[in-house]
N, C-alpha and C. Protein backbone atom coordinates (compact mmCIF):
# COMPACT_ATOMS: atom_id res chain seq x y z
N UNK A 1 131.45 73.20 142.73
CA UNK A 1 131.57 71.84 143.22
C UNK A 1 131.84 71.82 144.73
N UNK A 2 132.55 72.39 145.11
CA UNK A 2 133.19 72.65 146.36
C UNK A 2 131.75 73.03 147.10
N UNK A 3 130.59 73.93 146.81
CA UNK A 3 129.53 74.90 147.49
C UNK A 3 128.89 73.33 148.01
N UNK A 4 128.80 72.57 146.88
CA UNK A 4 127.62 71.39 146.92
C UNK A 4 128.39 70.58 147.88
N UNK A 5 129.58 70.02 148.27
CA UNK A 5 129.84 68.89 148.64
C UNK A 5 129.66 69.40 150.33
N UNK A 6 130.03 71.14 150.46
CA UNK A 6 130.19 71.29 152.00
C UNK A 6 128.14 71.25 152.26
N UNK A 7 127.64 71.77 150.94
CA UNK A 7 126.34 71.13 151.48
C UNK A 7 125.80 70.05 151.39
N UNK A 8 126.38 69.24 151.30
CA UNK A 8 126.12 67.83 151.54
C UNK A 8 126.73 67.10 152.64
N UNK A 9 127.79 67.99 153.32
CA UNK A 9 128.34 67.60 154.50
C UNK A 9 127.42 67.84 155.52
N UNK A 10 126.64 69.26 155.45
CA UNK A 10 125.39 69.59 156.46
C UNK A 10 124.38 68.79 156.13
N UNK A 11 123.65 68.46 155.41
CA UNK A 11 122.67 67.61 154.72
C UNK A 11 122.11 66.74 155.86
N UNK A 12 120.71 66.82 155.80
CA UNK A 12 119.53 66.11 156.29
C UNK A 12 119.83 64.66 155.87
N UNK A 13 120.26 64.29 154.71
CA UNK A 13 120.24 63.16 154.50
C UNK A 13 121.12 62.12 154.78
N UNK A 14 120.98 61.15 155.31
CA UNK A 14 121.45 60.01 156.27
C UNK A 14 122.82 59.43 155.68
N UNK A 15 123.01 59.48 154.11
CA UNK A 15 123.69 58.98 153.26
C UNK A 15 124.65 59.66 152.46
N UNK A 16 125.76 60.45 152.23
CA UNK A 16 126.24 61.41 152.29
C UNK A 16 126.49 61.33 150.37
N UNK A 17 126.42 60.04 149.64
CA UNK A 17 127.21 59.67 148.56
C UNK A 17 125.44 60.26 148.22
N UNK A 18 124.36 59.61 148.74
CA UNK A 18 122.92 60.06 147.53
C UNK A 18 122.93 61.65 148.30
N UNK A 19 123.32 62.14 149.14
CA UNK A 19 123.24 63.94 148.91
C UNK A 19 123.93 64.50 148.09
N UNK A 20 124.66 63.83 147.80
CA UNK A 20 125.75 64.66 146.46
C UNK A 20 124.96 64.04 145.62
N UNK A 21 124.49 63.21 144.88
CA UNK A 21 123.74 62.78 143.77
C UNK A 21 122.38 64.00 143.85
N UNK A 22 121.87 64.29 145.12
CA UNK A 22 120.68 64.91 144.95
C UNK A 22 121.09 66.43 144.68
N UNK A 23 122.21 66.72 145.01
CA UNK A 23 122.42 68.46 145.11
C UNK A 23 123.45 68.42 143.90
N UNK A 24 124.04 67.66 143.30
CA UNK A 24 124.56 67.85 141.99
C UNK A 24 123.40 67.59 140.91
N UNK A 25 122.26 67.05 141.17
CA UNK A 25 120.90 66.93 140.22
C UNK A 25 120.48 68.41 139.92
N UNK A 26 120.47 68.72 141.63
CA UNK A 26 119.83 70.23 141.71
C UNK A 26 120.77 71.22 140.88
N UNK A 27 121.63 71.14 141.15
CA UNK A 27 122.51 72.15 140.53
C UNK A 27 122.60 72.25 139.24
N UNK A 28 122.28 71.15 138.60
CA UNK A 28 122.47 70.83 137.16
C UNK A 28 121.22 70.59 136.50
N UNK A 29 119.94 71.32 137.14
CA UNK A 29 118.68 71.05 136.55
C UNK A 29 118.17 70.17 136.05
N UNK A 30 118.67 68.78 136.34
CA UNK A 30 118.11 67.57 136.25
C UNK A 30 116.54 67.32 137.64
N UNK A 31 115.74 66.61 136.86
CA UNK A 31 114.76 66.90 137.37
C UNK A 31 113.95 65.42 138.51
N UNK A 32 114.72 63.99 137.99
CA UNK A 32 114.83 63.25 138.78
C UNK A 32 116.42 62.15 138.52
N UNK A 33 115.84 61.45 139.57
CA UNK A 33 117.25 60.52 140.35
C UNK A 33 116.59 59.00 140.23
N UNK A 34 116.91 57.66 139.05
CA UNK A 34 116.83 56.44 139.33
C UNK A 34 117.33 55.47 140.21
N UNK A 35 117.06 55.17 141.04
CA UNK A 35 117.32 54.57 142.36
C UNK A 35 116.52 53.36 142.92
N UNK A 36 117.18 52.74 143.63
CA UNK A 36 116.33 51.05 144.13
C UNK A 36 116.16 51.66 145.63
N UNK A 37 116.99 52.72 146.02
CA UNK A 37 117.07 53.28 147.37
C UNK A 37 116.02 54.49 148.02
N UNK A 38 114.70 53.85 147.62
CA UNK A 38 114.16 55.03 147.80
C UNK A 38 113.62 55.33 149.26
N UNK A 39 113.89 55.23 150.41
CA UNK A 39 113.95 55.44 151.68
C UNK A 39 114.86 56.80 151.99
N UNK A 40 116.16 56.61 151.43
CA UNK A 40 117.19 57.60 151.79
C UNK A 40 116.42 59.12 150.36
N UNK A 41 115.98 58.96 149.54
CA UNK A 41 115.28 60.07 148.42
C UNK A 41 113.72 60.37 148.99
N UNK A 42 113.07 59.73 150.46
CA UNK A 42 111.76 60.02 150.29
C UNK A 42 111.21 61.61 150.69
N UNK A 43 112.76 62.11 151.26
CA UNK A 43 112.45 63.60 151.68
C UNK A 43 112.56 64.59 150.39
N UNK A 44 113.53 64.08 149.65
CA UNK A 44 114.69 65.03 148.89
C UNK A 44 113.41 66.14 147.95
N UNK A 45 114.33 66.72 147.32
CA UNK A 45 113.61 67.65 146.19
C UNK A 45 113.36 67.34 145.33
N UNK A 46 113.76 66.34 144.77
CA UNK A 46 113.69 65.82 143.48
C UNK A 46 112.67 64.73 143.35
């Protein structure tokens, strides 16, 4: 938990609460993210 949040502190992404949504997805082999916010997800991995 701790690995993901300091990488979400470095994180490309503008929004710090959907980088932890995207790198706790990743981590947990979930394969997408439902969202109305899709501007801040148009880079992500998922």
């Amino acid at each position: 938990m701790k690995k993901i949040i300091i990488e979400d502190l470095n994180s490309e992404m503008k929004d710090f609460e959907d980088a932890v949504q995207t790198n706790a997805a990743i981590y947990s082999d979930i394969d997408i993210i439902i969202t109305r916010d899709k501007k801040d997800y148009k880079n992500s991995e998922l």
